[in-house]
C-alpha atoms as a PDB file:
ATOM      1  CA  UNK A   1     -90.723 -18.599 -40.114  1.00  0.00           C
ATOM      2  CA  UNK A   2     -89.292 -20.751 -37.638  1.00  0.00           C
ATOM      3  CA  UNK A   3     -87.844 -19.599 -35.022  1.00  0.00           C
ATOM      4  CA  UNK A   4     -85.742 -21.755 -32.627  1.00  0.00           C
ATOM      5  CA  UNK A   5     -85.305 -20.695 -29.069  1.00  0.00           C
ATOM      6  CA  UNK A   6     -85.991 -21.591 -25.370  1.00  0.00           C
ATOM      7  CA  UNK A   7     -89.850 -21.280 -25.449  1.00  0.00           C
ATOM      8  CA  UNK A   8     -90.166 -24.131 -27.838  1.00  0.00           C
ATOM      9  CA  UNK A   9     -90.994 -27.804 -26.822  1.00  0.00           C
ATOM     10  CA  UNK A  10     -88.328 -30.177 -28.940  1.00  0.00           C
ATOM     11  CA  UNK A  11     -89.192 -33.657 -29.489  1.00  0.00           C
ATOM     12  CA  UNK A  12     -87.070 -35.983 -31.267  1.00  0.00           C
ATOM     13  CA  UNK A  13     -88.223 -38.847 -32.649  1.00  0.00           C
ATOM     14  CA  UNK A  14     -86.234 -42.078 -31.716  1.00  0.00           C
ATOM     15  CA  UNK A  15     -85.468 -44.200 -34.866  1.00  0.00           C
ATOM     16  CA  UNK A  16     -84.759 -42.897 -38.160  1.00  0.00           C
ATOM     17  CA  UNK A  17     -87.043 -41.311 -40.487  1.00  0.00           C
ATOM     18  CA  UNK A  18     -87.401 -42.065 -44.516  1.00  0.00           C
ATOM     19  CA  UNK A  19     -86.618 -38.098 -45.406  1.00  0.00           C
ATOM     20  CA  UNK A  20     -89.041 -39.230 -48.991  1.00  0.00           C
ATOM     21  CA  UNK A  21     -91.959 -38.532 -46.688  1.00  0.00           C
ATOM     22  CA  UNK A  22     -93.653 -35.588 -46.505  1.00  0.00           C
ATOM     23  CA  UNK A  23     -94.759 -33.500 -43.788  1.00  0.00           C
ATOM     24  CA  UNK A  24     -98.199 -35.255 -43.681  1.00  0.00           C
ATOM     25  CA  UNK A  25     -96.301 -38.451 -43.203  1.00  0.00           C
ATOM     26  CA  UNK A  26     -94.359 -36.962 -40.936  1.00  0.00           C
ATOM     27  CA  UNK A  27     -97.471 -36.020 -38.878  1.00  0.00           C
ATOM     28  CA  UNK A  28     -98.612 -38.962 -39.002  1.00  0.00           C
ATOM     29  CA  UNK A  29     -95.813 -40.440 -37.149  1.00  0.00           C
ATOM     30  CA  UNK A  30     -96.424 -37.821 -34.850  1.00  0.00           C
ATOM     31  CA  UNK A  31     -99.715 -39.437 -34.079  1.00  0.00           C
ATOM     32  CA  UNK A  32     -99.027 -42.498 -34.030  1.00  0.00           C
ATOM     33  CA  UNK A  33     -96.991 -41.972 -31.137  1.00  0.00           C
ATOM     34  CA  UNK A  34    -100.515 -40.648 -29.329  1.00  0.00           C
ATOM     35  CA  UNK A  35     -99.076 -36.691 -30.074  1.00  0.00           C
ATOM     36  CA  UNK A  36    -101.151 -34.123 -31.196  1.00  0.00           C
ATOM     37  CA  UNK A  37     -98.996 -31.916 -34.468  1.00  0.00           C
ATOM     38  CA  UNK A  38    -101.461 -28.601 -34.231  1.00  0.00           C
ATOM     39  CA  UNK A  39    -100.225 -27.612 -30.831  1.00  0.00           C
ATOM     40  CA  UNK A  40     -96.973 -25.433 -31.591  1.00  0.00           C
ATOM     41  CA  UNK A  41     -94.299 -28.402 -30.395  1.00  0.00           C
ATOM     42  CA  UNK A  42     -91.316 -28.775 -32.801  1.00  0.00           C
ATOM     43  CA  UNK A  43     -90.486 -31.902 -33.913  1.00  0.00           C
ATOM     44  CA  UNK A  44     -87.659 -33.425 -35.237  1.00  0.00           C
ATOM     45  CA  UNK A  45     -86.840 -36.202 -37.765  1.00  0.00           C
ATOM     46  CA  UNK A  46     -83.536 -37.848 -38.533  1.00  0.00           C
ATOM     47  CA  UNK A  47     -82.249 -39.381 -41.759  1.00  0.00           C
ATOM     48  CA  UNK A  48     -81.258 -43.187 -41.412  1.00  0.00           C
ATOM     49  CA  UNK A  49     -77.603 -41.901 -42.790  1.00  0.00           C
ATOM     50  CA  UNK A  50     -77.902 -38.745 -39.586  1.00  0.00           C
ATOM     51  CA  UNK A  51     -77.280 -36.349 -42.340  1.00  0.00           C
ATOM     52  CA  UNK A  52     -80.555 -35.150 -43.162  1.00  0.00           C
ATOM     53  CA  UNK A  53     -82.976 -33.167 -40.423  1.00  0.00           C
ATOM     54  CA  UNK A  54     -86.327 -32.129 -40.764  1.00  0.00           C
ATOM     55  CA  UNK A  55     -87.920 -29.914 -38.346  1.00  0.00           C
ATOM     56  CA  UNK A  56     -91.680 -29.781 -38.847  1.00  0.00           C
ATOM     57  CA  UNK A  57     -93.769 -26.870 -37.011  1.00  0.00           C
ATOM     58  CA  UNK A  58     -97.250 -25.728 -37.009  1.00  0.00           C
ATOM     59  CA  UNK A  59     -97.716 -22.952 -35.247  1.00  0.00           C
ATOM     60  CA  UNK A  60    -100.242 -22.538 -32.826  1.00  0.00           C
ATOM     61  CA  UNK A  61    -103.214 -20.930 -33.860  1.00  0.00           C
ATOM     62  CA  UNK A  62    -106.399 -19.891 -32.400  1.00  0.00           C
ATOM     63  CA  UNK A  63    -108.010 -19.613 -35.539  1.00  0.00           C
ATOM     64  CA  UNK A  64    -110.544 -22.929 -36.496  1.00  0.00           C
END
């Protein structure tokens, strides 16, 4: 579950985001901006149209 607080790092991406892609795509934006997706951050993707949010998470985990 995600939980949305103070201890989470938010980072929002700056142009708009095709909502068709999945969160693999979405990750791989992630990336391409030279960010790593396993850490814990939170990141969030906006709809061209600003009505649609997605708010991709993996949780940290010490398990490999």
């Amino acid at each position: 579950m995600l939980s949305l607080n103070e201890d989470n790092q938010y980072l929002l991406s700056s142009t708009p985001t095709d909502m068709r892609v999945g969160v693999n795509g979405m990750y791989g934006k992630v990336r391409q901006a030279g960010l790593d997706p396993t850490y814990g951050k939170v990141f969030v993707f906006v709809g061209k149209g600003r009505r649609l949010m997605k708010l991709p998470r993996r949780p940290f985990s010490n398990l490999t």
